[in-house]
Protein backbone atom coordinates (compact mmCIF):
# COMPACT_ATOMS: atom_id res chain seq x y z
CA UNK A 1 -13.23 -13.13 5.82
CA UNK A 2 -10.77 -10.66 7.36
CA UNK A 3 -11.96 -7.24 8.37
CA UNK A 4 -10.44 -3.92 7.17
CA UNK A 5 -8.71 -3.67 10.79
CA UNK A 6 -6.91 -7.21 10.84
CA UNK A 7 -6.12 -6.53 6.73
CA UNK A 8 -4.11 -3.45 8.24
CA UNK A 9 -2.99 -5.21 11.39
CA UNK A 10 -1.07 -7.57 8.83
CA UNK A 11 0.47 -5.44 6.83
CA UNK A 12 1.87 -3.45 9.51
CA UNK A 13 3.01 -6.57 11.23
CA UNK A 14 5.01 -7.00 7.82
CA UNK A 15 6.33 -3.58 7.22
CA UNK A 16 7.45 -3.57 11.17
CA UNK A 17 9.33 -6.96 10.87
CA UNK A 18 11.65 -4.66 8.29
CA UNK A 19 11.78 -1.13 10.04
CA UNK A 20 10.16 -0.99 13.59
CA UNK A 21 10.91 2.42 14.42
CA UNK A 22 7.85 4.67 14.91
CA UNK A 23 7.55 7.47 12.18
CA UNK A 24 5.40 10.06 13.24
CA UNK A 25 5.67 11.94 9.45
CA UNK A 26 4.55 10.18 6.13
CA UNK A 27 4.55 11.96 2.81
CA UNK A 28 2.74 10.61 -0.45
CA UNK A 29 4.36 11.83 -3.58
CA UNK A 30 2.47 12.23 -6.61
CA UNK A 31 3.32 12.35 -10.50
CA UNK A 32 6.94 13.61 -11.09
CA UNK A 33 7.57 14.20 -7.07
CA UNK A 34 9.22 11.04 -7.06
CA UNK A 35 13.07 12.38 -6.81
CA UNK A 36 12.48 13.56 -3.08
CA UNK A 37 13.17 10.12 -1.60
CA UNK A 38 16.70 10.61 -2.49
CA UNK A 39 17.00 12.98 -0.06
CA UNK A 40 16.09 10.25 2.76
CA UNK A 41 18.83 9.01 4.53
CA UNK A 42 18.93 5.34 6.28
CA UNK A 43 16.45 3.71 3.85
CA UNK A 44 14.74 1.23 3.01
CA UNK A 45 12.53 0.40 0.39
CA UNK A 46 9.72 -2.22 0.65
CA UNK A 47 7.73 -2.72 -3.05
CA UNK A 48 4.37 -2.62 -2.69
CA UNK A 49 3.86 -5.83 -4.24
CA UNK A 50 5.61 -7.34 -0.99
CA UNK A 51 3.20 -5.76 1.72
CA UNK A 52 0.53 -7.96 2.41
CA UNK A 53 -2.72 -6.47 0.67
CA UNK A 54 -1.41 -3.45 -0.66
CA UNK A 55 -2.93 -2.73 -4.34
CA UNK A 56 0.19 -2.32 -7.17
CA UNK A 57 0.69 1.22 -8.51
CA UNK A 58 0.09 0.57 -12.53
CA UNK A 59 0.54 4.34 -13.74
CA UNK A 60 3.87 4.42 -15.08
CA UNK A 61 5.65 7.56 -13.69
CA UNK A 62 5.10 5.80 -10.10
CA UNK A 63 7.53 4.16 -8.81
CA UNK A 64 5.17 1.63 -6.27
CA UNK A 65 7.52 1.38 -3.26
CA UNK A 66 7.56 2.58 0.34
CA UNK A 67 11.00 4.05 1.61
CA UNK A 68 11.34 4.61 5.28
CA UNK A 69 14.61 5.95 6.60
CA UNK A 70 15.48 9.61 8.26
CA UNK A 71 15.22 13.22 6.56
CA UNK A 72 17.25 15.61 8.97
CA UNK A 73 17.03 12.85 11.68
CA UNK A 74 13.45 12.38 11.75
CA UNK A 75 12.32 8.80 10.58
CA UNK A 76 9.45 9.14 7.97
CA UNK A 77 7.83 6.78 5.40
CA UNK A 78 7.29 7.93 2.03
CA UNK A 79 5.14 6.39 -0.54
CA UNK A 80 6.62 6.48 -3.82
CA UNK A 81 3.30 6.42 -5.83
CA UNK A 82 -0.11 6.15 -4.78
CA UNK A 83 -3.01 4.39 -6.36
CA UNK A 84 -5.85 5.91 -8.13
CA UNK A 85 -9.65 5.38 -8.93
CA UNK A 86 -9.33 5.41 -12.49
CA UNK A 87 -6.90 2.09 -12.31
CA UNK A 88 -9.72 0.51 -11.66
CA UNK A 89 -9.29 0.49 -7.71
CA UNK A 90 -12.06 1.37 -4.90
CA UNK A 91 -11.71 4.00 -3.05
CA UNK A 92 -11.15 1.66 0.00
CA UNK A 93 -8.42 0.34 -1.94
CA UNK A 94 -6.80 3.53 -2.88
CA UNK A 95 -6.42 4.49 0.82
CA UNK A 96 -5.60 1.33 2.46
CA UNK A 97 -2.28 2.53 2.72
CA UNK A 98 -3.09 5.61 4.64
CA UNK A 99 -4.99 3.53 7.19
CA UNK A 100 -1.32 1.42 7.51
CA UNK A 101 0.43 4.40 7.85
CA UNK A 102 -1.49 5.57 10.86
CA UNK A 103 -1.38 2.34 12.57
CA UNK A 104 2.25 2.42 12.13
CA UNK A 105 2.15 5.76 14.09
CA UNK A 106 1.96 8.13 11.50
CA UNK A 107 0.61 11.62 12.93
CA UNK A 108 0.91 13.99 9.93
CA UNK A 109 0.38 12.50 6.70
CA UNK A 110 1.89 14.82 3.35
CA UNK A 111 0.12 14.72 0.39
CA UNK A 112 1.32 15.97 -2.89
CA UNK A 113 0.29 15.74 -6.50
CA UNK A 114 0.23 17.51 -10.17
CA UNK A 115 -2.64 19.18 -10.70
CA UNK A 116 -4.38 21.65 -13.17
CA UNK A 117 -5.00 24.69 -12.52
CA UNK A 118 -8.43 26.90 -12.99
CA UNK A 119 -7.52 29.94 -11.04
CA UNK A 120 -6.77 32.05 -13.82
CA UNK A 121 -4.32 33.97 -11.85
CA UNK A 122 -2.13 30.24 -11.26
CA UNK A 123 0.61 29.65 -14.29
CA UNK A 124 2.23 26.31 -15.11
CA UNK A 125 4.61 25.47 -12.25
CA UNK A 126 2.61 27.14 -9.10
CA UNK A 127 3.52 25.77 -5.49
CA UNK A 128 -0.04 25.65 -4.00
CA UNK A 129 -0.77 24.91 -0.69
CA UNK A 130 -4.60 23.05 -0.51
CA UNK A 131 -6.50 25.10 2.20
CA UNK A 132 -10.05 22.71 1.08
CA UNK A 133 -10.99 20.64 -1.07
CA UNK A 134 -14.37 19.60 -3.62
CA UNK A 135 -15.20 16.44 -4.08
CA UNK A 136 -16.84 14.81 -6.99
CA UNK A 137 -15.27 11.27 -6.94
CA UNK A 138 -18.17 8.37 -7.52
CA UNK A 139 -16.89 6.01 -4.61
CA UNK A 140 -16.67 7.50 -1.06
CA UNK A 141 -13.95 5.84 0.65
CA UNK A 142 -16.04 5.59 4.18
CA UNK A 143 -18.60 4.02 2.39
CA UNK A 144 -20.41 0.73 3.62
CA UNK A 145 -20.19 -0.55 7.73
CA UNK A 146 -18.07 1.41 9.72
CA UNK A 147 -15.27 0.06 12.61
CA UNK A 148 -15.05 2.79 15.04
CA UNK A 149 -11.33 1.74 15.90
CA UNK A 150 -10.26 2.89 12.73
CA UNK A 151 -12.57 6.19 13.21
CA UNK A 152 -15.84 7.57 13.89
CA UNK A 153 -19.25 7.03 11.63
CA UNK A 154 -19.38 10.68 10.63
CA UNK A 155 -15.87 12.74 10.63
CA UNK A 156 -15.92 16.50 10.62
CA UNK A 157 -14.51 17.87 7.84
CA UNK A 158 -14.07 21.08 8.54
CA UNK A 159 -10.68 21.66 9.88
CA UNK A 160 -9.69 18.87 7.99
CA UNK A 161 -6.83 21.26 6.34
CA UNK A 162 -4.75 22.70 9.98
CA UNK A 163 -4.81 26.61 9.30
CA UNK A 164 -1.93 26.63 12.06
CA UNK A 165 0.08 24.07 9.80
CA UNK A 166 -0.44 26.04 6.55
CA UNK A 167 0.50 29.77 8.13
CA UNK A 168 3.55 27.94 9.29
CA UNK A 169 4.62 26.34 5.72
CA UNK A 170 3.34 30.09 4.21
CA UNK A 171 6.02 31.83 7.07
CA UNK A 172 8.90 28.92 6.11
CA UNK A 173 8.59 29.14 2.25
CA UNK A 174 8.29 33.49 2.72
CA UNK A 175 11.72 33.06 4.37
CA UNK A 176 12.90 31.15 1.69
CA UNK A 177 11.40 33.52 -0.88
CA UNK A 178 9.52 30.27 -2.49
CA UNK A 179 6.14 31.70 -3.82
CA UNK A 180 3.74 29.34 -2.27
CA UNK A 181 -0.39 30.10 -3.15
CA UNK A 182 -3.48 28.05 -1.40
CA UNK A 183 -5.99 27.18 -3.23
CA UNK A 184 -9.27 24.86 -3.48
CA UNK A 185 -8.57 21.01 -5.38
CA UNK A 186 -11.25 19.77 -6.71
CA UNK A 187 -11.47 15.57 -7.21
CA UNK A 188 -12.60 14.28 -10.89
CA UNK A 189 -12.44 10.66 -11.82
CA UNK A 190 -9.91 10.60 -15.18
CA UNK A 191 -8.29 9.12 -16.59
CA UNK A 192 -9.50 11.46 -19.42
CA UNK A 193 -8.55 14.96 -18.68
CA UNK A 194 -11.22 17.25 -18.75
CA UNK A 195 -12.91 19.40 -21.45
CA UNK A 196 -12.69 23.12 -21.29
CA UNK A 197 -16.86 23.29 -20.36
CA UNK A 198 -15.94 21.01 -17.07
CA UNK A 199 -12.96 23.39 -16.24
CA UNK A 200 -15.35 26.00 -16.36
CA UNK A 201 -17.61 24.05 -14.24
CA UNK A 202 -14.29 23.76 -11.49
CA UNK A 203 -13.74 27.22 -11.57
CA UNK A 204 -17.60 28.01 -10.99
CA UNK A 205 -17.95 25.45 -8.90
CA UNK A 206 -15.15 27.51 -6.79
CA UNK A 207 -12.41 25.53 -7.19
CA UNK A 208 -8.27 26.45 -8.31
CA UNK A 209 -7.02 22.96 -9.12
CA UNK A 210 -8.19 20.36 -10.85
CA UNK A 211 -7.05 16.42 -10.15
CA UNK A 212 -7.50 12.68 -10.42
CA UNK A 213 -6.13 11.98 -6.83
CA UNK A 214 -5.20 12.66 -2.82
CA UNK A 215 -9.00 13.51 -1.53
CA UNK A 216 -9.71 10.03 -1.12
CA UNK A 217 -6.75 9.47 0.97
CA UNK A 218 -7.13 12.66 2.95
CA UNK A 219 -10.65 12.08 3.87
CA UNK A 220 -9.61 8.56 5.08
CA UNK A 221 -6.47 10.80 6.84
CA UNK A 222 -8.94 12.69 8.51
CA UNK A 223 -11.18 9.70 9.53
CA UNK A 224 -7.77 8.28 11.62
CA UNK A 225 -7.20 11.81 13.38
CA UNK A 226 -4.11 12.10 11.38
CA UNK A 227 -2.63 15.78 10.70
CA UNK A 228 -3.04 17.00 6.84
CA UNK A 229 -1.17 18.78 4.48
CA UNK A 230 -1.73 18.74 0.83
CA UNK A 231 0.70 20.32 -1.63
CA UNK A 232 -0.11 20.64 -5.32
CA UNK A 233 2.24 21.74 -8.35
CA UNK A 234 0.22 23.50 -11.80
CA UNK A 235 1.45 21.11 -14.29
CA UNK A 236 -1.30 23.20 -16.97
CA UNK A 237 -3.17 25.90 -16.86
CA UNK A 238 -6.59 25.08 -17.77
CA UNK A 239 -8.56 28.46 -17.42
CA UNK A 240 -9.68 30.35 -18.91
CA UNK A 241 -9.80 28.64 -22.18
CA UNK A 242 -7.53 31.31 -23.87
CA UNK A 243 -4.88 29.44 -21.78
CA UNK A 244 -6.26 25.93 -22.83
CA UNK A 245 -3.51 23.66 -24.79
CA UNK A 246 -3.41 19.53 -25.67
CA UNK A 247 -1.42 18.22 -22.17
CA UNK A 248 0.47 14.94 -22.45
CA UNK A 249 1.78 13.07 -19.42
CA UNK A 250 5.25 14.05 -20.26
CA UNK A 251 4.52 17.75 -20.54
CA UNK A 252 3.50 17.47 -17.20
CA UNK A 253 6.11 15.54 -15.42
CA UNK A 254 8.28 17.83 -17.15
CA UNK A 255 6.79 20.58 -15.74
CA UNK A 256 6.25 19.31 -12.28
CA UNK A 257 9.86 17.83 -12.32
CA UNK A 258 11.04 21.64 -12.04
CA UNK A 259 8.61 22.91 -9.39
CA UNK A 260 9.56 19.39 -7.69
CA UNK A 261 13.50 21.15 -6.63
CA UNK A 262 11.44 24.18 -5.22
CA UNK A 263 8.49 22.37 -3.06
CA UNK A 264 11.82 19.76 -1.38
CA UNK A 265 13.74 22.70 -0.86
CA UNK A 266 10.62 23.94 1.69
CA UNK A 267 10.19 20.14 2.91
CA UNK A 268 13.45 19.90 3.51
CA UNK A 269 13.98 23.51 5.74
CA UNK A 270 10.26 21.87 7.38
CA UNK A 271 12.00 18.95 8.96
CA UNK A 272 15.40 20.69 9.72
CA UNK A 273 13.14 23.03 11.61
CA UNK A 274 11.64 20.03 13.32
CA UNK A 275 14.76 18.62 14.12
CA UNK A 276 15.78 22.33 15.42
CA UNK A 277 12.77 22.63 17.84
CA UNK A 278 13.30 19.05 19.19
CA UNK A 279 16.73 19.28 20.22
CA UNK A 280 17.71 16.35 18.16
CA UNK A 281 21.25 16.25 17.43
């Protein structure tokens, strides 16, 4: 039976027999984020279903395909769509594909996702910026024998979320005169979304989003040493109940869709400013 560490030694050995240029910047876009890979020059796109034990995205607004090519010069691999725990997948599962992208030479790793939000001072749209995170998910994705060349036993979470990275993105979209906010996400299991008693629990509980996804994937992030940055766009606002309204997947795509032109707009002036600062031409 193959370990974890071969399982990702093979699929890298796939994806690099198609790109083998070293991509030091990966970002993982969630429901209705899937328009920024346009703006990636150079591409290609591998479907998941190709890569050697990668799971298949089954929620529908996911498009299930990695793209690597250049944005402003700098080669990065996105994930179009990610996998979640309420398809039915482990957590090990969900963040295989953050464990490939490290041993591909991934250094900071881009999260983003649609998520509710229970800061009552957030409306329908918000840019946040995730600054921590709660989480409530059933299957811990480090759980069960650990192999210390994919990380250590017990990972420090503490400055899991760079506060250097986050003033810098806070300074960039201030310049830009994008309102970005950080906040708290908290992890829940869906698919059902939640009643207004549990949103009152999240906000309690000290949280200012509410989502089904990405703390999985950053805790395994964090377990390879990789850099983090999470970004999540209010597709409802969920507290307090006065605010509370039935939320269909397409109300939320088509919020999220908007905010989407905003949040590449700041990813976009992120790598230029890369490219900028290491004289690449």
């Amino acid at each position: 039976m193959e370990s974890l560490f071969e399982k990702v030694q093979e699929s890298v050995g796939y994806i690099s027999s198609i790109f083998n240029e070293v991509a030091e910047y990966a970002i993982v876009l969630g429901t209705g984020l899937g328009d920024f890979e346009k703006g990636i020059s150079g591409q290609v796109a591998i479907p998941y279903i190709e890569i050697p034990h990668f799971a298949v995205s089954t929620v529908e607004s996911h498009f299930g395909q990695l793209i690597i090519g250049y944005k402003s010069g700098i080669p990065v691999i996105i994930m179009s769509g990610r996998f979640h725990y309420y398809e039915g997948y482990s957590s090990a599962e969900i963040t295989f594909p953050v464990r490939v992208l490290k041993a591909l030479g991934v250094k900071h790793i881009i999260f983003t996702n649609a998520a509710g939000g229970i800061n009552p001072h957030y409306e329908e749209g918000d840019i946040v910026i995730v600054h921590d995170h709660i989480n409530l998910l059933p299957d811990h994705p480090l759980r069960g024998k650990n192999d210390e060349r994919l990380g250590p036993r017990f990972p420090d979470m503490l400055k899991t979320y760079n506060l250097q990275t986050i003033e810098i993105f806070k300074n960039l979209a201030k310049s830009l005169n994008i309102k970005l906010k950080t906040g708290v996400y908290l992890a829940l299991q869906g698919p059902s979304l939640e009643t207004a008693a549990e949103y009152r629990m999240g906000h309690i509980l000290g949280a200012d989003l509410v989502g089904m996804s990405t703390v999985p994937e950053v805790i395994v992030a964090r377990h390879s040493g990789m850099a983090v940055t999470v970004f999540s766009i209010v597709s409802n606002t969920c507290y307090p109940q006065s605010k509370l309204s039935e939320t269909t997947i397409e109300g939320v795509i088509k919020v999220v869709s908007k905010s989407a032109i905003t949040l590449q707009k700041l990813l976009n002036h992120y790598f230029r400013n890369i490219q900028n600062n290491a004289g690449v031409k």
